[in-house]
Structures are given as C-alpha cells and as structure tokens.
PDB file of N, CA and C in Angstrom:
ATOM      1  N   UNK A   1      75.952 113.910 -11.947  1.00  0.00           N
ATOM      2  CA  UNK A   1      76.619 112.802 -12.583  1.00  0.00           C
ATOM      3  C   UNK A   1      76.592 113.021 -14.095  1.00  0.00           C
ATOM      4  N   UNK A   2      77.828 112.981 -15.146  1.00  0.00           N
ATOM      5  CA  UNK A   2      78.020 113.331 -16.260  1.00  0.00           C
ATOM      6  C   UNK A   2      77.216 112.102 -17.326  1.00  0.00           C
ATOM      7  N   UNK A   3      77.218 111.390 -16.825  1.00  0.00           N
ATOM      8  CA  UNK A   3      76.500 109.855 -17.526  1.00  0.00           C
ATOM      9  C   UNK A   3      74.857 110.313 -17.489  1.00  0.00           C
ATOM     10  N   UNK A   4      73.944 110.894 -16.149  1.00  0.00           N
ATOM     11  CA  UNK A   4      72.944 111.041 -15.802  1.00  0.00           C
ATOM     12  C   UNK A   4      72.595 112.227 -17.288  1.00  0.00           C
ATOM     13  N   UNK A   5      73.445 113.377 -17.301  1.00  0.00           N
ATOM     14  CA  UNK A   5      72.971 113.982 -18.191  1.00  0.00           C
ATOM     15  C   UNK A   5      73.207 114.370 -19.500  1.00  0.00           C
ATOM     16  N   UNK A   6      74.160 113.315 -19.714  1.00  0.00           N
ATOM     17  CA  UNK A   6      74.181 112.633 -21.268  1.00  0.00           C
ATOM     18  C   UNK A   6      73.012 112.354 -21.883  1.00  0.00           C
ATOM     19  N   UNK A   7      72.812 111.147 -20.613  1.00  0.00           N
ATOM     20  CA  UNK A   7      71.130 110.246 -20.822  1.00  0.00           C
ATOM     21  C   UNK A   7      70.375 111.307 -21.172  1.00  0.00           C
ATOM     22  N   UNK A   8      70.215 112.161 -20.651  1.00  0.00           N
ATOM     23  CA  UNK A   8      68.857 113.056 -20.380  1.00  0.00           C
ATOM     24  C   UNK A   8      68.837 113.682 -21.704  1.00  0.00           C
ATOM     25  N   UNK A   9      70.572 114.236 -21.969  1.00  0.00           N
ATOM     26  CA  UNK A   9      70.385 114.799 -23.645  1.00  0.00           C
ATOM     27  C   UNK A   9      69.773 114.161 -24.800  1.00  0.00           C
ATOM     28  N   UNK A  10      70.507 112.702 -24.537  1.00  0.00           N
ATOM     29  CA  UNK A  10      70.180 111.984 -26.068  1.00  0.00           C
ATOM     30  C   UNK A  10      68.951 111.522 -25.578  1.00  0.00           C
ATOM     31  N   UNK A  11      67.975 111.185 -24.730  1.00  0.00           N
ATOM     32  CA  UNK A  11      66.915 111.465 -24.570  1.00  0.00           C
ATOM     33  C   UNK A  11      65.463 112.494 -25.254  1.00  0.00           C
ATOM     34  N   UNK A  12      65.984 113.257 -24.865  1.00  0.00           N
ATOM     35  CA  UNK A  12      65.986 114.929 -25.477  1.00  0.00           C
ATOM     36  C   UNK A  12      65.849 115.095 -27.190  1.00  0.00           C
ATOM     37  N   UNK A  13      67.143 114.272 -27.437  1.00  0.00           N
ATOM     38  CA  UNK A  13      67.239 114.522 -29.033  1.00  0.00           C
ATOM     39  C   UNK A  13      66.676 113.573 -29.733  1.00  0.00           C
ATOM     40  N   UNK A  14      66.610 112.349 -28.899  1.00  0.00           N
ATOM     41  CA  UNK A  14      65.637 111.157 -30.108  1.00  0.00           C
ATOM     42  C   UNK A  14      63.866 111.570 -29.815  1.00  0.00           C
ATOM     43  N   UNK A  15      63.456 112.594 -28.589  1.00  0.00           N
ATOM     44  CA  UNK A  15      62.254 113.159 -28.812  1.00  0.00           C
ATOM     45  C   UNK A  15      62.377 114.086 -29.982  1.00  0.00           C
ATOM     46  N   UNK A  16      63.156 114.804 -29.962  1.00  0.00           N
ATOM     47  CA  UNK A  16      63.328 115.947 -31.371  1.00  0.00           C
ATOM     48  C   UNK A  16      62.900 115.036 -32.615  1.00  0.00           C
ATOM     49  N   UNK A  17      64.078 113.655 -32.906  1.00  0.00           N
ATOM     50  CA  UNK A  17      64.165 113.245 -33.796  1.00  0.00           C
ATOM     51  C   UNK A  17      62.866 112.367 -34.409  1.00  0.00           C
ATOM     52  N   UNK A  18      62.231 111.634 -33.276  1.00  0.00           N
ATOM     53  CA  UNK A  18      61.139 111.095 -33.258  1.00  0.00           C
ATOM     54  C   UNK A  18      60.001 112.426 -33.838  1.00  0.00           C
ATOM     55  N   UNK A  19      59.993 113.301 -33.454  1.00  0.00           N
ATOM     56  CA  UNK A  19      58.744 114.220 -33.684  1.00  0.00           C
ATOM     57  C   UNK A  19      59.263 114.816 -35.586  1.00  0.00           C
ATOM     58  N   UNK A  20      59.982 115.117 -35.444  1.00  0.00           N
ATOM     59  CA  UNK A  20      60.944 115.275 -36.819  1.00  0.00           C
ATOM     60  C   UNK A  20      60.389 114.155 -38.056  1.00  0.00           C
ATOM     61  N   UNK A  21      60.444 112.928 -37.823  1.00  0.00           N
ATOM     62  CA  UNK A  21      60.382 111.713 -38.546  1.00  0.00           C
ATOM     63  C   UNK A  21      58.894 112.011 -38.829  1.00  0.00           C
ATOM     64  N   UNK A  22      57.847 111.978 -37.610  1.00  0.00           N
ATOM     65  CA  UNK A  22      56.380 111.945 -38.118  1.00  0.00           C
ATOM     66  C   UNK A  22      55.970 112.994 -38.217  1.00  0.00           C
ATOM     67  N   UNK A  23      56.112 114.503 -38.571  1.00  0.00           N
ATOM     68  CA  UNK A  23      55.283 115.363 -39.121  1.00  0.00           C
ATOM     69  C   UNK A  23      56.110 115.271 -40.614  1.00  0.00           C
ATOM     70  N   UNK A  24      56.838 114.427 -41.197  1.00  0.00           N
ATOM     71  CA  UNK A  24      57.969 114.548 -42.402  1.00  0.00           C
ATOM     72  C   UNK A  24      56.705 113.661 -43.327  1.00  0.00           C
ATOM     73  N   UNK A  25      55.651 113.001 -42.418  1.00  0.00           N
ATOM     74  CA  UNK A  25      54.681 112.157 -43.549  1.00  0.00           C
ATOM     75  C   UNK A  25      55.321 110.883 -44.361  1.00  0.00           C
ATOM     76  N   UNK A  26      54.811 110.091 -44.419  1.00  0.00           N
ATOM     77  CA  UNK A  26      55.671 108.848 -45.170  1.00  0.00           C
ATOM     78  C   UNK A  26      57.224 108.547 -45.134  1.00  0.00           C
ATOM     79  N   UNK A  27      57.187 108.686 -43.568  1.00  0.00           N
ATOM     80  CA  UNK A  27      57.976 108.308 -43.232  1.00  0.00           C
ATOM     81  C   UNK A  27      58.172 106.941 -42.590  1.00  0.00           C
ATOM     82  N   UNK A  28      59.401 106.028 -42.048  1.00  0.00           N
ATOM     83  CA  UNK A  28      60.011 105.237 -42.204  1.00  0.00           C
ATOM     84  C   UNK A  28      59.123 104.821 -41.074  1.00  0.00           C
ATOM     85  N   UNK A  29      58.231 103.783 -40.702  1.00  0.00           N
ATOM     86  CA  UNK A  29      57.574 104.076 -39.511  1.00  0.00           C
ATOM     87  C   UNK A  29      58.226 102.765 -38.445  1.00  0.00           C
ATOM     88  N   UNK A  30      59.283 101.418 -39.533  1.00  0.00           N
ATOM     89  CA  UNK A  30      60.517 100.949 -38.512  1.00  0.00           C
ATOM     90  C   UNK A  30      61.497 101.723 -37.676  1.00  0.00           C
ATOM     91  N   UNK A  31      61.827 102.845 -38.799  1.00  0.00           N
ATOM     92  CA  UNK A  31      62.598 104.033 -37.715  1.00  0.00           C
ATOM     93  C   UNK A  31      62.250 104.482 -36.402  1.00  0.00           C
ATOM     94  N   UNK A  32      60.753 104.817 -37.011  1.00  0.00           N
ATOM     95  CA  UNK A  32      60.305 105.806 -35.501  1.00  0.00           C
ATOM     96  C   UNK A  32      60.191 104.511 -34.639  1.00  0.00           C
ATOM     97  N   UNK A  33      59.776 103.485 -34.558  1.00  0.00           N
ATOM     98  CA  UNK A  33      59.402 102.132 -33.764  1.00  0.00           C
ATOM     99  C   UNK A  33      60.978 101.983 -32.913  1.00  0.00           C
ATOM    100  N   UNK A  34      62.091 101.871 -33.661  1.00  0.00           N
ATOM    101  CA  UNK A  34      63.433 101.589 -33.278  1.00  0.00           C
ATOM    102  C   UNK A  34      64.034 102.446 -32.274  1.00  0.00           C
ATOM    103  N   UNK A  35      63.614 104.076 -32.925  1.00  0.00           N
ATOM    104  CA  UNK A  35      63.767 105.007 -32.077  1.00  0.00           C
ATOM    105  C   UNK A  35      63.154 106.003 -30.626  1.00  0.00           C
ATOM    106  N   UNK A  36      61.613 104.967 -30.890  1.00  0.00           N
ATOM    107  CA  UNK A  36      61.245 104.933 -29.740  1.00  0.00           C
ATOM    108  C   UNK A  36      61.073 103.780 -28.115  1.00  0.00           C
ATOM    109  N   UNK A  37      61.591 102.839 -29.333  1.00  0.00           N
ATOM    110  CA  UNK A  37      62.033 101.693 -28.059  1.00  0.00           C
ATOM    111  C   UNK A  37      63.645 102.296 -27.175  1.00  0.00           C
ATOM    112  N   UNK A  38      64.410 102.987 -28.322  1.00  0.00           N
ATOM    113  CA  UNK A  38      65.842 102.940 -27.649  1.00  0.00           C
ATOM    114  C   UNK A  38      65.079 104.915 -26.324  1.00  0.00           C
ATOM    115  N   UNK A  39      64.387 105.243 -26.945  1.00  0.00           N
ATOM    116  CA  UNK A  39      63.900 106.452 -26.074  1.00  0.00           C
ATOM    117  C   UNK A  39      63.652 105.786 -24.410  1.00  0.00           C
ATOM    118  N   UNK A  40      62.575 104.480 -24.747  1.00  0.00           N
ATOM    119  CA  UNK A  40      61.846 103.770 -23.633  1.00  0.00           C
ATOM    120  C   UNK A  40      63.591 103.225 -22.636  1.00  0.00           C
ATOM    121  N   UNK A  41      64.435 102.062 -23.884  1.00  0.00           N
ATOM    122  CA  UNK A  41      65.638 102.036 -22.486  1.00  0.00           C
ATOM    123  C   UNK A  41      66.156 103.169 -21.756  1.00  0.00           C
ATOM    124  N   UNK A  42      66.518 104.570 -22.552  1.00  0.00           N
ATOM    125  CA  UNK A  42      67.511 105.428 -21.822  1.00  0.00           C
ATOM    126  C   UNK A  42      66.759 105.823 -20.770  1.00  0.00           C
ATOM    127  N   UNK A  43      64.972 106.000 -20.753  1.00  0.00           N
ATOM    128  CA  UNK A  43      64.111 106.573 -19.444  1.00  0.00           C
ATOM    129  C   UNK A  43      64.683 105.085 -18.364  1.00  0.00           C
ATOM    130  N   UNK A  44      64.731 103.910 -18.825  1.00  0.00           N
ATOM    131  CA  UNK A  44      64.837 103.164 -18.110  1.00  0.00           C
ATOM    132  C   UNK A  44      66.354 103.300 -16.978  1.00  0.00           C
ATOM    133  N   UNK A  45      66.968 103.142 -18.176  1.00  0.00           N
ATOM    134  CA  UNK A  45      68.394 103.439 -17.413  1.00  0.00           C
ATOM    135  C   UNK A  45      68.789 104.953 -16.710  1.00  0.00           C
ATOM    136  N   UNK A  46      67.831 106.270 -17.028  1.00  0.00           N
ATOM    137  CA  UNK A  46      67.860 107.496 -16.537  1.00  0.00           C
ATOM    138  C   UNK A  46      67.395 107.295 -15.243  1.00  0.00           C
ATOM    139  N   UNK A  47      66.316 105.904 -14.835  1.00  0.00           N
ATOM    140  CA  UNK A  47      65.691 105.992 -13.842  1.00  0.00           C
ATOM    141  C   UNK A  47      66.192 105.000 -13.014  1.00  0.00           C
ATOM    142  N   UNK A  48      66.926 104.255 -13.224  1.00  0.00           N
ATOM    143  CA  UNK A  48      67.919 103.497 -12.224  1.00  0.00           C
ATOM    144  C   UNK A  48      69.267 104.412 -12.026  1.00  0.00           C
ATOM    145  N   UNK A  49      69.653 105.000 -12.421  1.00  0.00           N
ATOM    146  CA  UNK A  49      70.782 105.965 -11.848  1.00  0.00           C
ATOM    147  C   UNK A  49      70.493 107.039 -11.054  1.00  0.00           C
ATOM    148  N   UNK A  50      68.981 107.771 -10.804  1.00  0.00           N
ATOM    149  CA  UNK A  50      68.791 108.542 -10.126  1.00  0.00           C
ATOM    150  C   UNK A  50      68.124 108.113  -9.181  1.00  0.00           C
ATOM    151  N   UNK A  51      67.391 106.770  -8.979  1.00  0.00           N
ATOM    152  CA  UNK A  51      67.224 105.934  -7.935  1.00  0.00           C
ATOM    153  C   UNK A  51      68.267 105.839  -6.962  1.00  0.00           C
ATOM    154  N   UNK A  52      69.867 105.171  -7.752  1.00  0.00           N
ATOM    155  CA  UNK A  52      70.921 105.210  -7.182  1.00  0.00           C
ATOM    156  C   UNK A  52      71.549 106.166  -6.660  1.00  0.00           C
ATOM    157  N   UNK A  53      71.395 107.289  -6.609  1.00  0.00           N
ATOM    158  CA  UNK A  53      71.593 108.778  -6.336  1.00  0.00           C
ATOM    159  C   UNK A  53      70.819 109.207  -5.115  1.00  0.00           C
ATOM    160  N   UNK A  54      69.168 108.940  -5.207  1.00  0.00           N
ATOM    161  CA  UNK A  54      69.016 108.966  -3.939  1.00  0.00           C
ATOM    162  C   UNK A  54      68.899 108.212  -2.885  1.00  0.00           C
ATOM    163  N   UNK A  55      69.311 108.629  -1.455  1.00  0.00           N
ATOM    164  CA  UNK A  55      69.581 107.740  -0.453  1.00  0.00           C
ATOM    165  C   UNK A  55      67.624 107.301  -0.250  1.00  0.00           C
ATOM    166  N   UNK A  56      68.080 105.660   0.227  1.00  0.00           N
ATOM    167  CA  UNK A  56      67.042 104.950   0.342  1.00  0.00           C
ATOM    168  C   UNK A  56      66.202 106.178   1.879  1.00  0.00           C
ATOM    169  N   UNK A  57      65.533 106.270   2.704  1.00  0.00           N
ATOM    170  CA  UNK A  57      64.617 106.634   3.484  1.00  0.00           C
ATOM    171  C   UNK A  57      63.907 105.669   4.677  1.00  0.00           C
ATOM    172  N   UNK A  58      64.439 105.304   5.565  1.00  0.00           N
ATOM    173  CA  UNK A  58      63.251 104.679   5.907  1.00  0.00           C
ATOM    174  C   UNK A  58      62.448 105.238   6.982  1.00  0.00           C
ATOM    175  N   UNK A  59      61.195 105.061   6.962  1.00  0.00           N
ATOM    176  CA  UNK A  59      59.908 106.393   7.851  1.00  0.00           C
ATOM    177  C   UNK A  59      59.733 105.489   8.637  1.00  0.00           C
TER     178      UNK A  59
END
C-alpha cells in the first residue's frame, strides 16, 4: 500500500530530523517536542493500516 510506505518514510525522516536537532546543542527543544509527537501519530496511524491489512485469525 503506497500510503503505508509514505508513512514509514516520513517516519524515517522526522527520526533523522529529530536526532539532527539534538546533537546540534541548543537547540529548539519545542521543535524536537512537536516533532516527536507528530513521529508518535504516524507510528499510530502506520499501525492501524497494517492491522487493516492483516486478515483478522480466529484459533
């Protein structure tokens, strides 16, 4: 699914960007806060679409 690994990229890149921000030292530390909440939705929403992807199971 092309949406699934979008997510996964910009995922990907606000870890880059996040790690980027705090070894930079006096840095913006609302930034990194902003940019790690929007990190926390996309795992959220990465993990309801691949939920939806796989078929439920029942044993």
């Amino acid at each position: 699914m092309r949406r699934l690994e979008l997510l996964r990229v910009e995922h990907r890149d606000l870890d880059s960007a996040i790690a980027a921000l705090s070894e930079a030292g006096g840095s913006d530390q609302m930034q990194i806060a902003r940019l790690k909440k929007r990190k926390l939705r996309l795992r959220d929403e990465i993990a309801i679409l691949e939920d939806s992807l796989v078929p439920d199971i029942i044993a």
